[in-house]
N, C-alpha and C. Protein backbone atom coordinates (compact mmCIF):
# COMPACT_ATOMS: atom_id res chain seq x y z
N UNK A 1 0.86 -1.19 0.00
CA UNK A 1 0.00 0.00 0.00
C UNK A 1 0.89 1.24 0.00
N UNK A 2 0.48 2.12 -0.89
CA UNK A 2 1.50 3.20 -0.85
C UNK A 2 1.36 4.77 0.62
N UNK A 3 2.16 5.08 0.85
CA UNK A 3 2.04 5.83 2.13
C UNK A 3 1.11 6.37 2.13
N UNK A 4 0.45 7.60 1.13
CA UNK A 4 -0.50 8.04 1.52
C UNK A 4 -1.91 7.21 1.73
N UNK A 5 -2.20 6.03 1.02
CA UNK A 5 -2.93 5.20 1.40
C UNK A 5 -2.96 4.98 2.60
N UNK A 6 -1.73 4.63 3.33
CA UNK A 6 -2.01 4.03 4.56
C UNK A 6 -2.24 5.56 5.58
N UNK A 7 -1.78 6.43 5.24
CA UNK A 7 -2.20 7.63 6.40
C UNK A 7 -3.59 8.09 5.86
N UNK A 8 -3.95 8.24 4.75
CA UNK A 8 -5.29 8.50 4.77
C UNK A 8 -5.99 7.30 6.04
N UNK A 9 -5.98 5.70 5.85
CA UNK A 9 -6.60 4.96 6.31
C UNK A 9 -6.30 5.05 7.92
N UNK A 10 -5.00 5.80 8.51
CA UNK A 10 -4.80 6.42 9.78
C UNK A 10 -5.67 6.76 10.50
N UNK A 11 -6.08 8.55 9.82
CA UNK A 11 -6.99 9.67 9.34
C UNK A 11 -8.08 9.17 9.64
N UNK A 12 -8.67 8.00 8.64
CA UNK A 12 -10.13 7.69 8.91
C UNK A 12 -10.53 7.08 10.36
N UNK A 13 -9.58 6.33 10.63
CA UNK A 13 -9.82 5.46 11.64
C UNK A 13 -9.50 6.40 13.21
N UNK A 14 -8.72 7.58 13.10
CA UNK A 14 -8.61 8.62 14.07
C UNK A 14 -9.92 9.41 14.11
N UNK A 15 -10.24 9.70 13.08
CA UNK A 15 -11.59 10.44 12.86
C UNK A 15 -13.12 9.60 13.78
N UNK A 16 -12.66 8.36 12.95
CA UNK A 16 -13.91 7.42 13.58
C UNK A 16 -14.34 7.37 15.64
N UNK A 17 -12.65 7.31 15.55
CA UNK A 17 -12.77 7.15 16.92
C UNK A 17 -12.75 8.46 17.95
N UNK A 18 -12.41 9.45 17.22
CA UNK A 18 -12.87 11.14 17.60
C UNK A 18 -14.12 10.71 17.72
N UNK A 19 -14.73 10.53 16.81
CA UNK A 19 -16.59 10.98 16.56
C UNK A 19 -17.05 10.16 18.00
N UNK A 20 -16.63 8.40 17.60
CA UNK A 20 -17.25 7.67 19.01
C UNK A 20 -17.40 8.47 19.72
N UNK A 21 -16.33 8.69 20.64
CA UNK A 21 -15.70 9.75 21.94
C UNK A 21 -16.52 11.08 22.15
N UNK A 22 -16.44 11.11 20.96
CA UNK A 22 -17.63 12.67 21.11
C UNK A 22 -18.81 12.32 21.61
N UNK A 23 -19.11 11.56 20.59
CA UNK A 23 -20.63 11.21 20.92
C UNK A 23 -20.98 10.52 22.26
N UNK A 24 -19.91 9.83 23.52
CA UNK A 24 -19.59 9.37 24.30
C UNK A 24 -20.39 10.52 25.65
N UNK A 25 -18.92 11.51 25.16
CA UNK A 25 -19.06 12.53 26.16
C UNK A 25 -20.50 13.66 25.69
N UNK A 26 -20.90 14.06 24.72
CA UNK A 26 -22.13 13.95 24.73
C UNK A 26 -23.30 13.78 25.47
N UNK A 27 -23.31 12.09 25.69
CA UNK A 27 -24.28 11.44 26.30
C UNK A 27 -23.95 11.62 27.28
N UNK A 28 -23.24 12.01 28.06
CA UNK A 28 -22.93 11.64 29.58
C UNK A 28 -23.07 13.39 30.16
N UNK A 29 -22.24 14.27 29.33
CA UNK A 29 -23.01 15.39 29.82
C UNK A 29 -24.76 15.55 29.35
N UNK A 30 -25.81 14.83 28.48
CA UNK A 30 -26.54 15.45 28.71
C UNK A 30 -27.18 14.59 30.16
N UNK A 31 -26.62 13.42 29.93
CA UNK A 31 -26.99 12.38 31.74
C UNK A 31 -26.84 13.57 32.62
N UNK A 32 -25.99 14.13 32.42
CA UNK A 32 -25.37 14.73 33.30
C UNK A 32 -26.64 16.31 33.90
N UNK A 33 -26.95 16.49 32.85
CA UNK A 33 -27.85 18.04 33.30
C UNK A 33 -29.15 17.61 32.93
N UNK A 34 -29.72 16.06 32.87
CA UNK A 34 -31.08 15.94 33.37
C UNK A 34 -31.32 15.20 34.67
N UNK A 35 -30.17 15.31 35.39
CA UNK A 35 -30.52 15.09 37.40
C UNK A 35 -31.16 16.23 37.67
N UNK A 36 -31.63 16.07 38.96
CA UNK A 36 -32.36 17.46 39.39
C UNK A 36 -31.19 17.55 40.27
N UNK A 37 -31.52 18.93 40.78
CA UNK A 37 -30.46 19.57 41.99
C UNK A 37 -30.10 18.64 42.83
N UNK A 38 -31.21 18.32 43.71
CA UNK A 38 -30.83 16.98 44.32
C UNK A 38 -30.26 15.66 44.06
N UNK A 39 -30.55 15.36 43.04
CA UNK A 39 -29.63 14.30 42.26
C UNK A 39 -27.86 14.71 42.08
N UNK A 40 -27.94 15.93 41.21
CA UNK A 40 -26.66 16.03 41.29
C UNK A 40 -25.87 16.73 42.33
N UNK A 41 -26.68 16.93 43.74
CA UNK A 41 -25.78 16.94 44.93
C UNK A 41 -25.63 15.48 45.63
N UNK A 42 -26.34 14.70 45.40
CA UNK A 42 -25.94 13.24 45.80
C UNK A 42 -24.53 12.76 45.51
N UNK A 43 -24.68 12.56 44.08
CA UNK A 43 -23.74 12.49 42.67
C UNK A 43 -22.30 12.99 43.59
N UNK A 44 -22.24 14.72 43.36
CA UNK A 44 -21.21 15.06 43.96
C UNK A 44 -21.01 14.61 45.91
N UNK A 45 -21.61 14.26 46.77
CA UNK A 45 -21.24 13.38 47.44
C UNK A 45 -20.76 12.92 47.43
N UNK A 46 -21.18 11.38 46.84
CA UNK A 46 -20.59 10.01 46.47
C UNK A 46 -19.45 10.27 45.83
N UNK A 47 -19.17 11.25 44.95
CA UNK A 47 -17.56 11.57 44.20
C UNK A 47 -16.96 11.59 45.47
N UNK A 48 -16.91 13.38 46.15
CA UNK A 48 -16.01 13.60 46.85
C UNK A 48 -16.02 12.55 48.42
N UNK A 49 -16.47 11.68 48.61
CA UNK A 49 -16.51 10.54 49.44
C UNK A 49 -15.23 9.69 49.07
N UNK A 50 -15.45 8.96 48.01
CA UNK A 50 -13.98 8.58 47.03
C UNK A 50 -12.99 9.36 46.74
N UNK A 51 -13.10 10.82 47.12
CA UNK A 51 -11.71 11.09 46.74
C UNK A 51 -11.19 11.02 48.58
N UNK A 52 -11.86 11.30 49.28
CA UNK A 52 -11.89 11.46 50.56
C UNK A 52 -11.16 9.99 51.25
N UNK A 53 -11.93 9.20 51.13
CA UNK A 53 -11.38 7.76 51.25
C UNK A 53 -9.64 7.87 50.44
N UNK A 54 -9.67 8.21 49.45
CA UNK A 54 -8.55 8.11 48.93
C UNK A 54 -7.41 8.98 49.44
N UNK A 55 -7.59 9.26 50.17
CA UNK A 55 -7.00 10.85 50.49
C UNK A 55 -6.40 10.28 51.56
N UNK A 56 -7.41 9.75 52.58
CA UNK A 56 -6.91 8.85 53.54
C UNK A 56 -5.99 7.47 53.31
N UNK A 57 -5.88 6.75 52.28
CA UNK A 57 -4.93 5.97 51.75
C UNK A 57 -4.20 5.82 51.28
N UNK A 58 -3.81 7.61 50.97
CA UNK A 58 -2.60 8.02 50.26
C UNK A 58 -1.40 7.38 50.91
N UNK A 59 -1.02 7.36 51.86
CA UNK A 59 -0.04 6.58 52.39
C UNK A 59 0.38 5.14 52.15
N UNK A 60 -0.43 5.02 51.87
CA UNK A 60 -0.19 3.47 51.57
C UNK A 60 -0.09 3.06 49.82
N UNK A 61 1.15 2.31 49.73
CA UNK A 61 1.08 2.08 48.07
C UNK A 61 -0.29 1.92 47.25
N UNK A 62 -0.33 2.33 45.58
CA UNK A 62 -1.03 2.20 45.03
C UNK A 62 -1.93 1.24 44.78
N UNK A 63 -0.81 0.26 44.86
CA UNK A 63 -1.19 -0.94 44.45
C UNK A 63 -1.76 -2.39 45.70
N UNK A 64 -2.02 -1.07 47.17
CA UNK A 64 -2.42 -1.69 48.07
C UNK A 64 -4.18 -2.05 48.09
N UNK A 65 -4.18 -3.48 48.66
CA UNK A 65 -5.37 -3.81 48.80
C UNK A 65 -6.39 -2.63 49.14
N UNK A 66 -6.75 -2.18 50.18
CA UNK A 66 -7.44 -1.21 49.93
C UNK A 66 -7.52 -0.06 49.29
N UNK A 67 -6.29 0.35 48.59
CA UNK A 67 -6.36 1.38 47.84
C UNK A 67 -7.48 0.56 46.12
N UNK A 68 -6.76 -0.29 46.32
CA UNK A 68 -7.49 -0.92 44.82
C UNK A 68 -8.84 -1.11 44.89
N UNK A 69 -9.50 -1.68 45.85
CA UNK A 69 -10.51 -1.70 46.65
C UNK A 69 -11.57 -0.20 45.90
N UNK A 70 -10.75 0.58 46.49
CA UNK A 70 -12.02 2.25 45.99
C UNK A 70 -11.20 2.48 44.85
N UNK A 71 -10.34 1.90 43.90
CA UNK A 71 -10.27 2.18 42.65
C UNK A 71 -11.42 1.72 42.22
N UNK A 72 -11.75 0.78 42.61
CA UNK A 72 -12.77 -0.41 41.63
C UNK A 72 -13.96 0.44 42.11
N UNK A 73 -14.22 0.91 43.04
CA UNK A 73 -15.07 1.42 43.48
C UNK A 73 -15.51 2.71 42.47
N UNK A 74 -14.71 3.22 42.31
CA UNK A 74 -14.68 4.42 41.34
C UNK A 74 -14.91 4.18 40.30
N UNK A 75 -14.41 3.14 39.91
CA UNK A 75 -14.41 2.51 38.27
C UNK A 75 -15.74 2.26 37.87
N UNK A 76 -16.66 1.68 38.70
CA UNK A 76 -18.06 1.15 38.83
C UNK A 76 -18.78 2.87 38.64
N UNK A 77 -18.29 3.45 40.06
CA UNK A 77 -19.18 4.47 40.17
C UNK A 77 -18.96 5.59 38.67
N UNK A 78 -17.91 5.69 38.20
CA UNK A 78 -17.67 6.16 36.59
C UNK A 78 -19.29 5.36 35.59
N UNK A 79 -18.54 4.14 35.87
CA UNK A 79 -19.81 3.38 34.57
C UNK A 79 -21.16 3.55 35.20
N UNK A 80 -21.02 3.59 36.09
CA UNK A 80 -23.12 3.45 36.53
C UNK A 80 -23.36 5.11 36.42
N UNK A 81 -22.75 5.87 36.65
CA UNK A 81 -23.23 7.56 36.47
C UNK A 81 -23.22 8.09 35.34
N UNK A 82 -22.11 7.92 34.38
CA UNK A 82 -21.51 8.25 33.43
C UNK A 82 -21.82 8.05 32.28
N UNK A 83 -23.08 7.19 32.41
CA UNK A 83 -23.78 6.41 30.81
C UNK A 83 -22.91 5.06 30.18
N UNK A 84 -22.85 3.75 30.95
CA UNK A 84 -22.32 3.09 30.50
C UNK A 84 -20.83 2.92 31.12
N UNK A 85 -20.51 1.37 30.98
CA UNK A 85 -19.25 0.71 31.23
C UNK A 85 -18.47 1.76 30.74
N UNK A 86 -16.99 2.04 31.52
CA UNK A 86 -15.50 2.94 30.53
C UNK A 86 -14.86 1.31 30.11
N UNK A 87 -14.20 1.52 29.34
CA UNK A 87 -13.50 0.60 28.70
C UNK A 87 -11.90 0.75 29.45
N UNK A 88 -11.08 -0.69 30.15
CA UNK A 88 -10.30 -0.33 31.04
C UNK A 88 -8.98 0.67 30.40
N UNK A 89 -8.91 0.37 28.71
CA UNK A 89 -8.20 1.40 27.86
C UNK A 89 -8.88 3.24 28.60
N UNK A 90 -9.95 3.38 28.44
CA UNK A 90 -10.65 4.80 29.14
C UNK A 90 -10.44 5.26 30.36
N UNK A 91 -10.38 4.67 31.03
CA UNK A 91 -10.43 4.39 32.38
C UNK A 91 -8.70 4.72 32.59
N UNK A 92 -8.09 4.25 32.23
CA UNK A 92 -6.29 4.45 32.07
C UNK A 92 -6.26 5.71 31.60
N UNK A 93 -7.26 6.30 30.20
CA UNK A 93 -6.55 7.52 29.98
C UNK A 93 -6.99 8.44 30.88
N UNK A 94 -8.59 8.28 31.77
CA UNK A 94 -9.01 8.86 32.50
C UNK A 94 -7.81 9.30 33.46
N UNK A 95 -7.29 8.27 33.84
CA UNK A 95 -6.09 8.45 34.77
C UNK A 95 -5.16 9.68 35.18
N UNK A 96 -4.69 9.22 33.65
CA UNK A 96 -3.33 10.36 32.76
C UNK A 96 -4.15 11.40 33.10
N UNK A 97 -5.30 11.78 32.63
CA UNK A 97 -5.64 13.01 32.46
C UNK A 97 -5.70 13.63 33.78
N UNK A 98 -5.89 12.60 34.87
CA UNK A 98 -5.96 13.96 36.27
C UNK A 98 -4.39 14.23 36.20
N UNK A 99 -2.98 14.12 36.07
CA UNK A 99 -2.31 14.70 35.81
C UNK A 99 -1.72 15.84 34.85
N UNK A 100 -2.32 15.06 33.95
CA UNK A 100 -1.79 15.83 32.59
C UNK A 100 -2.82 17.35 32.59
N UNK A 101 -4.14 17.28 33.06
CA UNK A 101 -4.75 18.15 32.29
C UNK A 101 -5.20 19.17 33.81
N UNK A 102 -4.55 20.85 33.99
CA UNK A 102 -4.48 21.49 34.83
C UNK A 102 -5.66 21.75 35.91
N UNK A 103 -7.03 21.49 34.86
CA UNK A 103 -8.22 21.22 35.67
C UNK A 103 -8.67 20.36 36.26
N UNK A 104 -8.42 19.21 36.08
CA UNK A 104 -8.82 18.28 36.60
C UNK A 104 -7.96 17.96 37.60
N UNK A 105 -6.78 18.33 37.07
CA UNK A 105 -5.31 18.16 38.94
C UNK A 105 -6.18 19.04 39.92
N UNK A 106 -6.40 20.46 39.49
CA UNK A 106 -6.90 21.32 40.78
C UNK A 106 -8.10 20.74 40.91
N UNK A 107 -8.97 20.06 40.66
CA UNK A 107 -10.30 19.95 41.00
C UNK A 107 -10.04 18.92 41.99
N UNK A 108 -8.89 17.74 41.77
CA UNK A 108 -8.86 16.28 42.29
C UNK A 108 -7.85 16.89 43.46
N UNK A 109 -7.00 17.94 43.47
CA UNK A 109 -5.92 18.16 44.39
C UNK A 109 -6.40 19.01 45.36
N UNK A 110 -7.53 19.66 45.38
CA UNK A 110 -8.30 20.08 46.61
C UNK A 110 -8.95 19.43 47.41
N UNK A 111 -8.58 17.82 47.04
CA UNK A 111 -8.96 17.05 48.25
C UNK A 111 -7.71 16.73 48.83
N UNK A 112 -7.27 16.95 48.56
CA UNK A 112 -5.16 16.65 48.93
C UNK A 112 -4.09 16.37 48.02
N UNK A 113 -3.34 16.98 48.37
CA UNK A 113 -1.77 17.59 47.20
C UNK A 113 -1.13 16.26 47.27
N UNK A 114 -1.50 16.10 45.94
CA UNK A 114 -0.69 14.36 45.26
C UNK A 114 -1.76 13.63 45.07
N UNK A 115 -3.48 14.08 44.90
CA UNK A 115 -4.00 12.24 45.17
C UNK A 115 -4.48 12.56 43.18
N UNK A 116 -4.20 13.38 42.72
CA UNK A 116 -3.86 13.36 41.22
C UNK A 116 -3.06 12.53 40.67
N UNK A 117 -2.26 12.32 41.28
CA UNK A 117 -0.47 11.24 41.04
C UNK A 117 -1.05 10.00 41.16
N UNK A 118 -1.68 10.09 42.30
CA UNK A 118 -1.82 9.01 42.91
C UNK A 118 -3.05 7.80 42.81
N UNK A 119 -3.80 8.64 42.36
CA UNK A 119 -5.14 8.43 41.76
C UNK A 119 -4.52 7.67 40.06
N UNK A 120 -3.63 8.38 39.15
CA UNK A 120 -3.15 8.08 38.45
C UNK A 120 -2.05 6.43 38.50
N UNK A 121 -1.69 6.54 39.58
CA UNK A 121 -1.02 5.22 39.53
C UNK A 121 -1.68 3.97 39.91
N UNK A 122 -2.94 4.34 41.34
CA UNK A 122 -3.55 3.27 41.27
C UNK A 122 -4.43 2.93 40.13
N UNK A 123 -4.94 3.89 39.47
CA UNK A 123 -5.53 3.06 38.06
C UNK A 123 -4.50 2.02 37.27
N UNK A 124 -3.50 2.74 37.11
CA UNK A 124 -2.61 1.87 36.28
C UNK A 124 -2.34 0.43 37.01
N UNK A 125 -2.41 0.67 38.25
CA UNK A 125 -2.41 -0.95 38.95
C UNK A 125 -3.64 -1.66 38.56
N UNK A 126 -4.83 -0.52 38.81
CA UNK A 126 -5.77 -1.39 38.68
C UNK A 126 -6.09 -2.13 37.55
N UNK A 127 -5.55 -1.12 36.40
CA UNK A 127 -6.02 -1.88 35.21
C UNK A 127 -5.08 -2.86 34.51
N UNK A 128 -4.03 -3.05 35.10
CA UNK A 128 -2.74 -3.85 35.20
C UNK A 128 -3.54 -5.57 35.28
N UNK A 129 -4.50 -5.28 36.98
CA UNK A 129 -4.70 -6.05 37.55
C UNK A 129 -5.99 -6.50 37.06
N UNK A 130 -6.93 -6.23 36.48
CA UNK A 130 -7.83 -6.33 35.76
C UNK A 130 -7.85 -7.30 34.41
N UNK A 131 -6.30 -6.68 33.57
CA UNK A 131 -6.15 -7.33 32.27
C UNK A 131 -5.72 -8.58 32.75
N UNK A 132 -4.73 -8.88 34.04
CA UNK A 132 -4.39 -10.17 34.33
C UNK A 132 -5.33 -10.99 34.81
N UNK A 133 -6.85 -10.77 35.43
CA UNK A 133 -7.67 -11.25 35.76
C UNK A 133 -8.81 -11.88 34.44
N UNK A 134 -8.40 -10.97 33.39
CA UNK A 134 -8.59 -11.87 32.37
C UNK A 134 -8.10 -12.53 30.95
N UNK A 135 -6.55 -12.36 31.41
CA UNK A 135 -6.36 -13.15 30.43
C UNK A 135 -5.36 -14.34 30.99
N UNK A 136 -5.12 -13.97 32.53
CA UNK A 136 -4.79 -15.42 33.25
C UNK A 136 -3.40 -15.39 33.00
């Protein structure tokens, strides 16, 4: 296949999976602004509860039983709020992104300085530990 063939077929397949993603986040913000007030002060509860818990386990490695424990916890509470299962690929980049992306560090680091990092590494355990749970 000659190069531009194959980067056009790149292109398409980057495009495709833009659109998914869009259409992803989409659905989940409009989930998102048909709770009522009360709904979405529950919502934010149950978040900052998990970061809270986590905050408190910062001390202890990532990849510790109870830290993994309210990863999974989170992971669930992502798919049941969020419109649907994350895919553990999503869920990983979810990760990255409380580091990488300046809003989401300050939003996650006003529950305590590092659980952005940290939050970031236990996913990566978790989903470490996940892929080995199924493919043995």
């Amino acid at each position: 296949m000659p190069k531009k063939g194959k980067f056009e077929g790149i292109a398409f397949f980057h495009h495709q999976y833009e659109e998914r993603n869009q259409k992803k986040r989409t659905q989940r913000r409009n989930q998102l602004n048909r709770l009522s007030k009360s709904e979405k002060k529950e919502l934010k509860s149950s978040l900052e509860l998990i970061y809270r818990k986590l905050v408190c386990l910062s001390d202890l490695p990532p990849q510790s039983i109870e830290t993994q424990s309210i990863i999974d916890e989170w992971y669930h509470f992502l798919s049941d709020h969020f419109n649907g299962t994350y895919t553990l690929e999503e869920f990983q980049k979810l990760g990255d992104l409380y580091v990488k992306n300046e809003q989401f560090k300050l939003n996650i680091e006003k529950y305590g300085t590092g659980l952005a990092e940290y939050m970031r590494e236990a996913i990566a355990c978790y989903i470490g530990s996940e892929r080995n749970k199924t493919t043995g």
